[in-house]
PDB file of N, CA and C in Angstrom:
ATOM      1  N   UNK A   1     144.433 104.852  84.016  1.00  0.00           N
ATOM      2  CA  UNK A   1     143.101 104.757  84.594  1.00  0.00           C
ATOM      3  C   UNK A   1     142.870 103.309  85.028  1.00  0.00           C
ATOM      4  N   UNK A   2     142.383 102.995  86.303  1.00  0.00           N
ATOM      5  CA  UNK A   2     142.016 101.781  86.887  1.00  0.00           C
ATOM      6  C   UNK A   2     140.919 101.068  85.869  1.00  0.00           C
ATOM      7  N   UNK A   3     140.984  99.642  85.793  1.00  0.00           N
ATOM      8  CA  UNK A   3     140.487  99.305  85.128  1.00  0.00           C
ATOM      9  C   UNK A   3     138.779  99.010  85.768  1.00  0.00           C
ATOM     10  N   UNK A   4     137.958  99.308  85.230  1.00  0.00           N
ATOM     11  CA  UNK A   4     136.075  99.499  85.301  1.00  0.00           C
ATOM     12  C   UNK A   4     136.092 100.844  85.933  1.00  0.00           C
ATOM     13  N   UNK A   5     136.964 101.631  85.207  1.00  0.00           N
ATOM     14  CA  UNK A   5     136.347 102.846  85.818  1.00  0.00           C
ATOM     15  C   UNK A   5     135.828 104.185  84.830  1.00  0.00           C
ATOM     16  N   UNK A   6     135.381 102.878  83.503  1.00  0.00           N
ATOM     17  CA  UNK A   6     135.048 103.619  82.299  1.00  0.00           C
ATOM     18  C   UNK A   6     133.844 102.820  81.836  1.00  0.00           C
ATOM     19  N   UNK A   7     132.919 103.359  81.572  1.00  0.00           N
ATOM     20  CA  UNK A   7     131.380 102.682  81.345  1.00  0.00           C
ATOM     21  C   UNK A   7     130.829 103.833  80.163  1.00  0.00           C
ATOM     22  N   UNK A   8     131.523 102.768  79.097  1.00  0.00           N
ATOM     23  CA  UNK A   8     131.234 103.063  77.533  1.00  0.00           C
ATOM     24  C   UNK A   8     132.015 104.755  77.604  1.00  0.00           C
ATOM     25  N   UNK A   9     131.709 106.051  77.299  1.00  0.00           N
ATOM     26  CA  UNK A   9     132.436 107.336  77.358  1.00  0.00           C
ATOM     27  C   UNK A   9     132.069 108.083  78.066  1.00  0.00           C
ATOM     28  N   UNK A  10     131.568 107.733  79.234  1.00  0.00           N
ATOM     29  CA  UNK A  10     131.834 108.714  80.727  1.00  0.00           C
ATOM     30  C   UNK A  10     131.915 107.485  81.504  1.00  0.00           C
ATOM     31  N   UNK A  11     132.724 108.191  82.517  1.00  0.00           N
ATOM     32  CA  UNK A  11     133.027 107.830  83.571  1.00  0.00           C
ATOM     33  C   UNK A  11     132.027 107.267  84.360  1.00  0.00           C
ATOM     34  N   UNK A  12     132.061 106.025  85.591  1.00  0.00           N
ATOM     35  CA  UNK A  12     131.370 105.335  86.033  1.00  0.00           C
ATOM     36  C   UNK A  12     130.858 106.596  87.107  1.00  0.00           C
ATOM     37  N   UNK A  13     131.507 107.297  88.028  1.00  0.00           N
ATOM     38  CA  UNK A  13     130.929 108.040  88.859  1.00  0.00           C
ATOM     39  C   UNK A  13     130.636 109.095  88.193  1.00  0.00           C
ATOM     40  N   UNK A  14     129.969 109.795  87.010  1.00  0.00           N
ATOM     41  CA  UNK A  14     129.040 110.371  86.306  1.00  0.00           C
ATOM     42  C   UNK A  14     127.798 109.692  85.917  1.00  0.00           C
ATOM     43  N   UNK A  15     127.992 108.596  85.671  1.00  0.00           N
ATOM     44  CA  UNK A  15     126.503 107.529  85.473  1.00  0.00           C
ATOM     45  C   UNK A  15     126.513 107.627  86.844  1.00  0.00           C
ATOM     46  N   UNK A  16     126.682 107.806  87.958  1.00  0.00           N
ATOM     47  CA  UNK A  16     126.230 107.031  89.009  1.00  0.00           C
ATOM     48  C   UNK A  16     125.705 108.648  89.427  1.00  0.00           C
ATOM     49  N   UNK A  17     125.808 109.369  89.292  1.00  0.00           N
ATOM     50  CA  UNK A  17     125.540 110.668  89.668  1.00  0.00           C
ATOM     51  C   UNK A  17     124.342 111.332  88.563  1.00  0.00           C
ATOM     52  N   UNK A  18     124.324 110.595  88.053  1.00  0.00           N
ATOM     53  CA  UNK A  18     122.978 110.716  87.003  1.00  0.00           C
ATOM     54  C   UNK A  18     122.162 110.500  87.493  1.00  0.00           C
ATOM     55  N   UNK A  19     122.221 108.843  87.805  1.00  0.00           N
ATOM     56  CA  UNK A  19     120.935 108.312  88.047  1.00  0.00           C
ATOM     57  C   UNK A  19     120.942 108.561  89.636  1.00  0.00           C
ATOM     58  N   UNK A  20     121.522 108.735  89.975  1.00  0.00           N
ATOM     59  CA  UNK A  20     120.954 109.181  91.364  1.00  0.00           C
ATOM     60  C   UNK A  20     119.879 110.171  91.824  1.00  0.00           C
ATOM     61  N   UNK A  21     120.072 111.223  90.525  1.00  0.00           N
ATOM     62  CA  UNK A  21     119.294 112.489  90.861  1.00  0.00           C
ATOM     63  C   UNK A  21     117.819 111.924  90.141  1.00  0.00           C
ATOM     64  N   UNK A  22     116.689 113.049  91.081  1.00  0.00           N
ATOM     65  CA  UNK A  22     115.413 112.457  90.814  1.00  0.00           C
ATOM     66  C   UNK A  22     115.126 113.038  89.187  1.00  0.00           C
ATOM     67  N   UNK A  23     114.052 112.021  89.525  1.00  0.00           N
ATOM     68  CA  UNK A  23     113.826 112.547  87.567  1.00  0.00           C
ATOM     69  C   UNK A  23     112.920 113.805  87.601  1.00  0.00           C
ATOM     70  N   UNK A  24     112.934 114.268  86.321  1.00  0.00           N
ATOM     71  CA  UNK A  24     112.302 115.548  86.312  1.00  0.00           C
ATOM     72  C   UNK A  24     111.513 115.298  85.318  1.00  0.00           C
ATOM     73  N   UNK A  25     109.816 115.540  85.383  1.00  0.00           N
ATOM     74  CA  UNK A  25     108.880 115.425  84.806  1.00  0.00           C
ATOM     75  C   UNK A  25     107.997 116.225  85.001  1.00  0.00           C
ATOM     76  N   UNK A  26     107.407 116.895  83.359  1.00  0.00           N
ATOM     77  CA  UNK A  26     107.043 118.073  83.618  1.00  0.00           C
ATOM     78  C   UNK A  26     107.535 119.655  84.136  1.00  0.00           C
ATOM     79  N   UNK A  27     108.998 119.795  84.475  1.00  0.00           N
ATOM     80  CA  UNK A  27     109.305 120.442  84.930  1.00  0.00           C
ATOM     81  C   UNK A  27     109.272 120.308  86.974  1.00  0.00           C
ATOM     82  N   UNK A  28     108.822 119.239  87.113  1.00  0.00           N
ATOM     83  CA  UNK A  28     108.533 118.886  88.678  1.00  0.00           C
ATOM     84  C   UNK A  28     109.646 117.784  89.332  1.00  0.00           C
ATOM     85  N   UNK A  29     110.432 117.699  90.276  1.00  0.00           N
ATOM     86  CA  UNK A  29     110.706 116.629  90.839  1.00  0.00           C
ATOM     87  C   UNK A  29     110.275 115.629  91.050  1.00  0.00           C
ATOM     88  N   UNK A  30     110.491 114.714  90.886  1.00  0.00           N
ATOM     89  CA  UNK A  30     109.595 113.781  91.443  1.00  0.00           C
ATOM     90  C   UNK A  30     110.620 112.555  92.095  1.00  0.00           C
ATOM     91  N   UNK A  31     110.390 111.871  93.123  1.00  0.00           N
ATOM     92  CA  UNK A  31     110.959 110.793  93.912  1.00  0.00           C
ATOM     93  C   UNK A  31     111.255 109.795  92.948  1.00  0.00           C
ATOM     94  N   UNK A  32     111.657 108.763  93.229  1.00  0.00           N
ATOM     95  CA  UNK A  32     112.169 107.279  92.761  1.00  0.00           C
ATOM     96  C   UNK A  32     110.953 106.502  93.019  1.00  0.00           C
ATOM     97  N   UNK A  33     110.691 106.580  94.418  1.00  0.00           N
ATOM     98  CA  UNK A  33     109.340 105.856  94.572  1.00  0.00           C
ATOM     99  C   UNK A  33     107.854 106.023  93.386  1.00  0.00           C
ATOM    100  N   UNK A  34     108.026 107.314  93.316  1.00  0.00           N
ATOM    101  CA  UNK A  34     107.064 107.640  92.493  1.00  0.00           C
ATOM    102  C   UNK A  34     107.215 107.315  90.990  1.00  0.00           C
ATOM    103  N   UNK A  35     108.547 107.766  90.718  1.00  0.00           N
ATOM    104  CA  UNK A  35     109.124 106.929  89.189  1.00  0.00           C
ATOM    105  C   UNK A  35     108.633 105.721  88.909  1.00  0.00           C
ATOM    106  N   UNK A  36     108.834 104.910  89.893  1.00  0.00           N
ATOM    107  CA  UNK A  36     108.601 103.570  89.803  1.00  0.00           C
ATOM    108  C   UNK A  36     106.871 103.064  90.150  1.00  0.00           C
ATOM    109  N   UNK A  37     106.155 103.926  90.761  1.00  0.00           N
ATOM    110  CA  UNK A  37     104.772 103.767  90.810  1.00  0.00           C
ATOM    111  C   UNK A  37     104.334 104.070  89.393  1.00  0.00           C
ATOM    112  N   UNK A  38     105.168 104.951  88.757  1.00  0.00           N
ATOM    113  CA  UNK A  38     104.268 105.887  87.429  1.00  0.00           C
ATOM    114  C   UNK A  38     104.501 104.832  86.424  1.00  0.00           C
ATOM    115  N   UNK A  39     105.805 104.108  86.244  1.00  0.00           N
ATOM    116  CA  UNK A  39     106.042 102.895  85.466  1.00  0.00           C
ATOM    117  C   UNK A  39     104.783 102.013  85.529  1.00  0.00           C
ATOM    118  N   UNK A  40     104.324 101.395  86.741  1.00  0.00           N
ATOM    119  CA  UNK A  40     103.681 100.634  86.854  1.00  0.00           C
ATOM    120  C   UNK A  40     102.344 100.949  86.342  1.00  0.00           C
ATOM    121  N   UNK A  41     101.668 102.139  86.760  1.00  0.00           N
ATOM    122  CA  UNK A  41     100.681 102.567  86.392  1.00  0.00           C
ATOM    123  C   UNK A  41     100.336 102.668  85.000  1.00  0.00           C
ATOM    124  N   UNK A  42     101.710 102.876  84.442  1.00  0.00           N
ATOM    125  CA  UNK A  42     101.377 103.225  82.451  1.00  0.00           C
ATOM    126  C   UNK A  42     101.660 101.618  81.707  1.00  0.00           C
ATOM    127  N   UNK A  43     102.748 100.484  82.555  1.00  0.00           N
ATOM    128  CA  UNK A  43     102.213  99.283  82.409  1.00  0.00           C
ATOM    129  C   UNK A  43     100.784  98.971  82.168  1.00  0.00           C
ATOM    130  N   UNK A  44     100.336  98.794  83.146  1.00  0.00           N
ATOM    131  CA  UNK A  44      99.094  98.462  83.922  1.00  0.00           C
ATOM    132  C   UNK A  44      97.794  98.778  83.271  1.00  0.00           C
ATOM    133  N   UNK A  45      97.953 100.296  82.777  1.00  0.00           N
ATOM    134  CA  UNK A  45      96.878 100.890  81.683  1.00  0.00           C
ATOM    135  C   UNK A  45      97.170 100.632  80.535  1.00  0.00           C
ATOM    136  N   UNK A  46      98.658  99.896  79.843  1.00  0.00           N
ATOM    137  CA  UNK A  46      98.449  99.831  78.756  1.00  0.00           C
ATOM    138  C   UNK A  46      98.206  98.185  78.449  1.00  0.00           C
ATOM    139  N   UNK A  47      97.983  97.472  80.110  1.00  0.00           N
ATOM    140  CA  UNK A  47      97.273  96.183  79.840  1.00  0.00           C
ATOM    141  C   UNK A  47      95.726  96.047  79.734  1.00  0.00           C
ATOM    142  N   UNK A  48      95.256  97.438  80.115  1.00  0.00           N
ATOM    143  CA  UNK A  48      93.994  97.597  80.085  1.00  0.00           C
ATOM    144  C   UNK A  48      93.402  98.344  78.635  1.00  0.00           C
ATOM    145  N   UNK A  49      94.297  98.314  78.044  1.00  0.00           N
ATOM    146  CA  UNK A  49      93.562  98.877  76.727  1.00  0.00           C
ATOM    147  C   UNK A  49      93.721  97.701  75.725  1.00  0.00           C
ATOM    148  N   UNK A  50      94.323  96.507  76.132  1.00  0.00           N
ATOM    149  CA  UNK A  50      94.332  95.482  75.235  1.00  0.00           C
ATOM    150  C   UNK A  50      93.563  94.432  75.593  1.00  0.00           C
ATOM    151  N   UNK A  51      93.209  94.595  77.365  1.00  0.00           N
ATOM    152  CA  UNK A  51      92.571  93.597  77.682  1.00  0.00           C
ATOM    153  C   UNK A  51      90.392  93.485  77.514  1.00  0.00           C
ATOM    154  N   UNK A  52      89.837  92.651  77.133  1.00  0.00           N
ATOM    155  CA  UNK A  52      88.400  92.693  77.084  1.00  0.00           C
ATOM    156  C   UNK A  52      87.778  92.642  77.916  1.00  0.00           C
ATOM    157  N   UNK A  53      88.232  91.394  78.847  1.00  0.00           N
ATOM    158  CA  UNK A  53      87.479  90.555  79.522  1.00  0.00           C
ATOM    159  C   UNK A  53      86.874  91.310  80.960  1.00  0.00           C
ATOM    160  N   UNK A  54      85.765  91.587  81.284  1.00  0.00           N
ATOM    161  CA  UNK A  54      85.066  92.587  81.310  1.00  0.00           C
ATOM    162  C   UNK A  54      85.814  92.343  83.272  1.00  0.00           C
ATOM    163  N   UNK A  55      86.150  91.477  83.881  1.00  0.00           N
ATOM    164  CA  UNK A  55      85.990  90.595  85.151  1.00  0.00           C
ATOM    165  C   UNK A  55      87.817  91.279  85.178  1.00  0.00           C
ATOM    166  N   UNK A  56      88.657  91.350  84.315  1.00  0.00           N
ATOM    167  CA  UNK A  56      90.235  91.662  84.280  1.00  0.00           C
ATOM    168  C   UNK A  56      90.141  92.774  84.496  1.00  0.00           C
ATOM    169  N   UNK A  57      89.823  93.741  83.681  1.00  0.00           N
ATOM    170  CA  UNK A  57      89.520  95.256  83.322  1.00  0.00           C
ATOM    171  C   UNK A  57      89.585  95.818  84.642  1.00  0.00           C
ATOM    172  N   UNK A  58      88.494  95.064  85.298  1.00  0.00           N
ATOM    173  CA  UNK A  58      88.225  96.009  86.627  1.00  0.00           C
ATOM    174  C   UNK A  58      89.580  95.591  87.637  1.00  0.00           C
ATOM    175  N   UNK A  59      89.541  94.597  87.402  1.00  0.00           N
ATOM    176  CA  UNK A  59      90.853  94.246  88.465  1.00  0.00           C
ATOM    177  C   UNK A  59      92.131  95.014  88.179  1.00  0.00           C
ATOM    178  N   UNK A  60      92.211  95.317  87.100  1.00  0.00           N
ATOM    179  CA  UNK A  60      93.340  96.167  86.903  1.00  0.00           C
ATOM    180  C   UNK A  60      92.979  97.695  86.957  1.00  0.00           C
ATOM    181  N   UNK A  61      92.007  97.758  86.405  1.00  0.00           N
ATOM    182  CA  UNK A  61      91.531  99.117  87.260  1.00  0.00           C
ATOM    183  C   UNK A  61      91.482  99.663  88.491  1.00  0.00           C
ATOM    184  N   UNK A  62      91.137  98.609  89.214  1.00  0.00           N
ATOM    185  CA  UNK A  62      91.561  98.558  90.596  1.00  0.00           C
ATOM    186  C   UNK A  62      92.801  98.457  91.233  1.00  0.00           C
ATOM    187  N   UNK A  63      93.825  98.028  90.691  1.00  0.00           N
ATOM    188  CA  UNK A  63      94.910  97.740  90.898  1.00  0.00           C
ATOM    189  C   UNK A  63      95.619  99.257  90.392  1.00  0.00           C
ATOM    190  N   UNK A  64      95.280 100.071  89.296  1.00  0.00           N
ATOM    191  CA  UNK A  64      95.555 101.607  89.015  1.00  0.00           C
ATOM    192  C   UNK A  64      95.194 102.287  90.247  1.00  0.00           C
ATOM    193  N   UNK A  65      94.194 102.525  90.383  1.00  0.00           N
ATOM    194  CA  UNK A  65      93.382 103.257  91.631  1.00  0.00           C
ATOM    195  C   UNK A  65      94.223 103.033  92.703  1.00  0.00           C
ATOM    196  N   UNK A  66      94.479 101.659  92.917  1.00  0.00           N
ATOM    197  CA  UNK A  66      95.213 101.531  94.389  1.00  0.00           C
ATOM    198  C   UNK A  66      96.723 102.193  94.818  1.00  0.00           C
ATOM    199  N   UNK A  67      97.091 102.072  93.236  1.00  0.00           N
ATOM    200  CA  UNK A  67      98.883 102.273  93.180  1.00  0.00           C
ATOM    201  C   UNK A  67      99.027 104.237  93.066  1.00  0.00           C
ATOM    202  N   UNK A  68      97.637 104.747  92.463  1.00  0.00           N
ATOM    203  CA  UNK A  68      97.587 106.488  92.867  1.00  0.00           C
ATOM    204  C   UNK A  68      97.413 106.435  93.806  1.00  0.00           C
ATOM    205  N   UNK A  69      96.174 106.080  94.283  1.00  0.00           N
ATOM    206  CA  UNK A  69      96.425 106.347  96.066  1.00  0.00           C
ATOM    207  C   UNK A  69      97.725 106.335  96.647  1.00  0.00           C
ATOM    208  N   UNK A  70      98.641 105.311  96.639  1.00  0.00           N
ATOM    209  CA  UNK A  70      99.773 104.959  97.161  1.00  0.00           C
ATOM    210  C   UNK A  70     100.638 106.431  96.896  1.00  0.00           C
ATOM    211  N   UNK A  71     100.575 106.835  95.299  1.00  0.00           N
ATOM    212  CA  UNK A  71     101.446 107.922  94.862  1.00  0.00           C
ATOM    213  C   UNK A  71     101.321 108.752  96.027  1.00  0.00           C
ATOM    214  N   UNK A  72      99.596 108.947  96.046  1.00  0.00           N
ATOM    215  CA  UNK A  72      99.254 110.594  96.749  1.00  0.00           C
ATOM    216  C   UNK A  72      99.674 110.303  98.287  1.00  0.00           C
ATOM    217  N   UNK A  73      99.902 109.379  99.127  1.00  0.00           N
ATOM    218  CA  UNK A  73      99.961 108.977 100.237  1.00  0.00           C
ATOM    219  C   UNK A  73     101.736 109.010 100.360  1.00  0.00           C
ATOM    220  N   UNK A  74     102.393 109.149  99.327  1.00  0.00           N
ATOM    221  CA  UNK A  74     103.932 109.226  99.630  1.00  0.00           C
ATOM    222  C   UNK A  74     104.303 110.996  99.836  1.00  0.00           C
ATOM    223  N   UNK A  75     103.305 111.806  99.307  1.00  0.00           N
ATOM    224  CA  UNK A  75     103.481 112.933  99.090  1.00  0.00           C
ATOM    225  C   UNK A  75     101.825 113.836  99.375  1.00  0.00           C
ATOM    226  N   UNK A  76     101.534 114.184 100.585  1.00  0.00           N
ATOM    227  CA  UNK A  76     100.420 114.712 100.751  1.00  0.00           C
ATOM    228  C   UNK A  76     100.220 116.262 100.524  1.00  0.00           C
ATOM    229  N   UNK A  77      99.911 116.768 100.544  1.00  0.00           N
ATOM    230  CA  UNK A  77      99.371 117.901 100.315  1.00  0.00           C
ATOM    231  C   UNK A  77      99.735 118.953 101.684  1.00  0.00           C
ATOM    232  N   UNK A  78     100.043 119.865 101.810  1.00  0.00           N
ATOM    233  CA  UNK A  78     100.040 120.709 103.114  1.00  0.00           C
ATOM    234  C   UNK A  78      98.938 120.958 103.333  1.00  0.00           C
ATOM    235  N   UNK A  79      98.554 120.710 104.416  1.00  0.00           N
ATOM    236  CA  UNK A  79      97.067 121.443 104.734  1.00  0.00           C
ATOM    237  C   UNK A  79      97.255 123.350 104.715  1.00  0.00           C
ATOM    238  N   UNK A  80      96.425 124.267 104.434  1.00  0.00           N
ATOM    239  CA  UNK A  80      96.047 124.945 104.225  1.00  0.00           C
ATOM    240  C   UNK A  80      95.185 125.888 105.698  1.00  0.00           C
ATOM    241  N   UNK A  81      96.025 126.773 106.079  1.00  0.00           N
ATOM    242  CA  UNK A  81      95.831 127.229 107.540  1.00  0.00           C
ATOM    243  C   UNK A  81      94.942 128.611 107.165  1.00  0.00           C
TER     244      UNK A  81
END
């Protein structure tokens, strides 16, 4: 076997074929983009449950709000005929 073509006990193109595929949450697909929005978002809220200062709060609240929007705007809804 060529050497780096073992990453810890599977094979490198099995990790790479892992993470490639989208994650599954809830039973739902969901994108990379969105993976990485949902990270941020549960960051973000869990700076807001430690933070007081009444002037932060909102800014990061705001900064939640903005980054769902973003979610719902990667993935809209079908309109309904």
């Amino acid at each position: 076997m060529a050497a780096g073509t073992k990453l810890g006990n599977e094979s490198f193109s099995s990790q790479v074929a892992v993470q490639a595929l989208p994650a599954m949450t809830q039973d739902i697909f969901t994108c990379g983009k969105c993976d990485e929005i949902d990270e941020k978002i549960a960051h973000h809220s869990r700076l807001l449950s430690l933070i007081t200062d009444k002037i932060a709060r909102d800014g990061i609240a705001g900064l939640i709000e903005e980054m769902k929007t973003e979610k719902a705007a990667l993935h809209p809804e079908p309109e309904e005929k």
